[in-house]
Protein backbone atom coordinates (compact mmCIF):
# COMPACT_ATOMS: atom_id res chain seq x y z
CA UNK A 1 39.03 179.01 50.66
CA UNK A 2 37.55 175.51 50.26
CA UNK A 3 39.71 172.95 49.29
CA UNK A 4 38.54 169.39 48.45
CA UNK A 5 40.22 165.56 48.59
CA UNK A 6 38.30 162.33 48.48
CA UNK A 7 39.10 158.80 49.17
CA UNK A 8 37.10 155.49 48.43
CA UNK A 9 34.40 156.86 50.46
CA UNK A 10 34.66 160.13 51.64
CA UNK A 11 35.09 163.56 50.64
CA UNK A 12 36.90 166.01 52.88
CA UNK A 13 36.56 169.70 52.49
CA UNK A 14 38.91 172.04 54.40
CA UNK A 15 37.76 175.40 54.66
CA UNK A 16 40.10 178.38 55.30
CA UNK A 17 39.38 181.61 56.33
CA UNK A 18 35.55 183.32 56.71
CA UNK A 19 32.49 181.05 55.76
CA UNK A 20 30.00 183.78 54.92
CA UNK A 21 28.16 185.77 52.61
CA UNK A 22 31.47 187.70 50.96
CA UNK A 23 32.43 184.07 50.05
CA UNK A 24 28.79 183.28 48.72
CA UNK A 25 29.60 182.83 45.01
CA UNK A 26 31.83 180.23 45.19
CA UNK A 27 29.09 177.89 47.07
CA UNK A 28 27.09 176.17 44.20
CA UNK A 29 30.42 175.00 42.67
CA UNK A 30 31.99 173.53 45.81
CA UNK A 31 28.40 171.93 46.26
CA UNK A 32 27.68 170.41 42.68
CA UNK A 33 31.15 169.16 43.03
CA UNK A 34 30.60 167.44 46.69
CA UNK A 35 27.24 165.84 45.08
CA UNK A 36 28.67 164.81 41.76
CA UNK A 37 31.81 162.61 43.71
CA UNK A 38 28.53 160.80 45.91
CA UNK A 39 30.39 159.88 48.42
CA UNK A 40 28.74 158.20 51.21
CA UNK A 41 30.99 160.59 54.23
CA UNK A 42 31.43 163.87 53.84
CA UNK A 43 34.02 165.27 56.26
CA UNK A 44 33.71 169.26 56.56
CA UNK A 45 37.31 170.45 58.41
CA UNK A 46 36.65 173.58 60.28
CA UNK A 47 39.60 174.19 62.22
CA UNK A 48 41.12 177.15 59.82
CA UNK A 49 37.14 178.84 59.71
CA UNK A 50 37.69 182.64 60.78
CA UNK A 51 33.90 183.63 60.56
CA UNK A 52 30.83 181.69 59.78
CA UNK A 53 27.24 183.44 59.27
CA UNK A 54 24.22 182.24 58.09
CA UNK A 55 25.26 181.76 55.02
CA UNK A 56 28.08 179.60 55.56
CA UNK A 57 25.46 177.72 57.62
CA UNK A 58 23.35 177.55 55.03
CA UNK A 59 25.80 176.21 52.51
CA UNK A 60 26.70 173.26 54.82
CA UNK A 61 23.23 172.47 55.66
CA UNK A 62 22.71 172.07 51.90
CA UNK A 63 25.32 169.88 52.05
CA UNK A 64 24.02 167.36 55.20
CA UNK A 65 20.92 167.88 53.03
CA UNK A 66 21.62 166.81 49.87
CA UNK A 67 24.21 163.54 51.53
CA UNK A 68 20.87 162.34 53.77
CA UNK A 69 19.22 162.35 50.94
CA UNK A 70 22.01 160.02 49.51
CA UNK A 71 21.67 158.01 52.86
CA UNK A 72 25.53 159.53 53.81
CA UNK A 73 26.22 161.55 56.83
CA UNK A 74 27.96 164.78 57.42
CA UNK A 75 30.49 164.99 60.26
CA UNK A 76 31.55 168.74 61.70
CA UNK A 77 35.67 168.40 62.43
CA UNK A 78 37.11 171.02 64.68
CA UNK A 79 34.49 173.46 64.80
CA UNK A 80 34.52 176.28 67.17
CA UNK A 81 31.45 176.56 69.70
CA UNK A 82 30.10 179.55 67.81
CA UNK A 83 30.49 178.11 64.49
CA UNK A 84 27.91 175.55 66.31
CA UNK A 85 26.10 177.90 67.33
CA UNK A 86 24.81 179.35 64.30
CA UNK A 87 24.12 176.01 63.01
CA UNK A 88 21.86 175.28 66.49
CA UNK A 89 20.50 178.42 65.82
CA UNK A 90 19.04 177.54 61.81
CA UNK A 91 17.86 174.45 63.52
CA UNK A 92 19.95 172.17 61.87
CA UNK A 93 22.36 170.51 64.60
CA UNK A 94 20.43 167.03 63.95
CA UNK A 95 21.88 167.20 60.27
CA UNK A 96 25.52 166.53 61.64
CA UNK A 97 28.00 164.55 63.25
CA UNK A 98 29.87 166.47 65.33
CA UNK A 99 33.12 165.00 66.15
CA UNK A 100 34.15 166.47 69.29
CA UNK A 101 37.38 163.92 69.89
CA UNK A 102 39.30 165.74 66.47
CA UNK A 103 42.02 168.11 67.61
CA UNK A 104 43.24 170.66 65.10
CA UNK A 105 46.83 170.89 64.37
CA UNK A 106 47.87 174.36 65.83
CA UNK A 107 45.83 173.92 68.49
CA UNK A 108 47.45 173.04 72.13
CA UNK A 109 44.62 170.39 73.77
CA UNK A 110 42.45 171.94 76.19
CA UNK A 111 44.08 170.01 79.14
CA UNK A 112 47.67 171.76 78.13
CA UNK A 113 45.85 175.21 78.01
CA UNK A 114 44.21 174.48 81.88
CA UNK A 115 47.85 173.35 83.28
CA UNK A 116 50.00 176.02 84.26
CA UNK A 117 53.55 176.61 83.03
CA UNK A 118 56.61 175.52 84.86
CA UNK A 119 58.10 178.32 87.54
């Protein structure tokens, strides 16, 4: 599931779930709909993404695409290292900001998960 918000200048998408190929058709909506609001930041929320594939990759990178074109930027918030990893791999990591400071939610920070619990 993709849900969408905007403010003055940006539009935030959350996604939900798997990112991939199954999820396909609903793509060229979510995407005209991104593009028609022309909002200078786009802000794609990964924390809740299950799966990505190529697919999903590709649907983002049309996104970047299409807001460079614009002269916006695309920022990456709380993707997992193998969600980047398919987008290093379609040779597209230059097309987005990742932000690497965002924390999700339901997830502990990394130092809390490297100190041990009390005896």
């Amino acid at each position: 599931m993709i849900e969408i918000s905007t403010s003055a200048t940006t539009t935030t998408l959350v996604v939900s779930g798997d990112l991939d190929l199954a999820e396909r058709d609903q793509f060229p909506e979510v995407a005209a709909r991104v593009v028609g609001l022309r909002r200078q930041l786009v802000i794609v929320d990964m924390c809740r993404v299950t799966f990505m594939d190529s697919t999903g990759a590709a649907f983002l990178i049309s996104l970047a695409d299409a807001g460079r074109k614009r002269g916006g930027a695309t920022v990456l918030r709380g993707a997992d290292p193998r969600d980047l990893f398919v987008i290093e791999v379609c040779g597209a990591t230059e097309l987005f900001r990742i932000d690497t400071d965002h924390r999700c939610e339901d997830v502990p920070p990394v130092a809390e998960l490297d100190t041990p619990a009390p005896a």
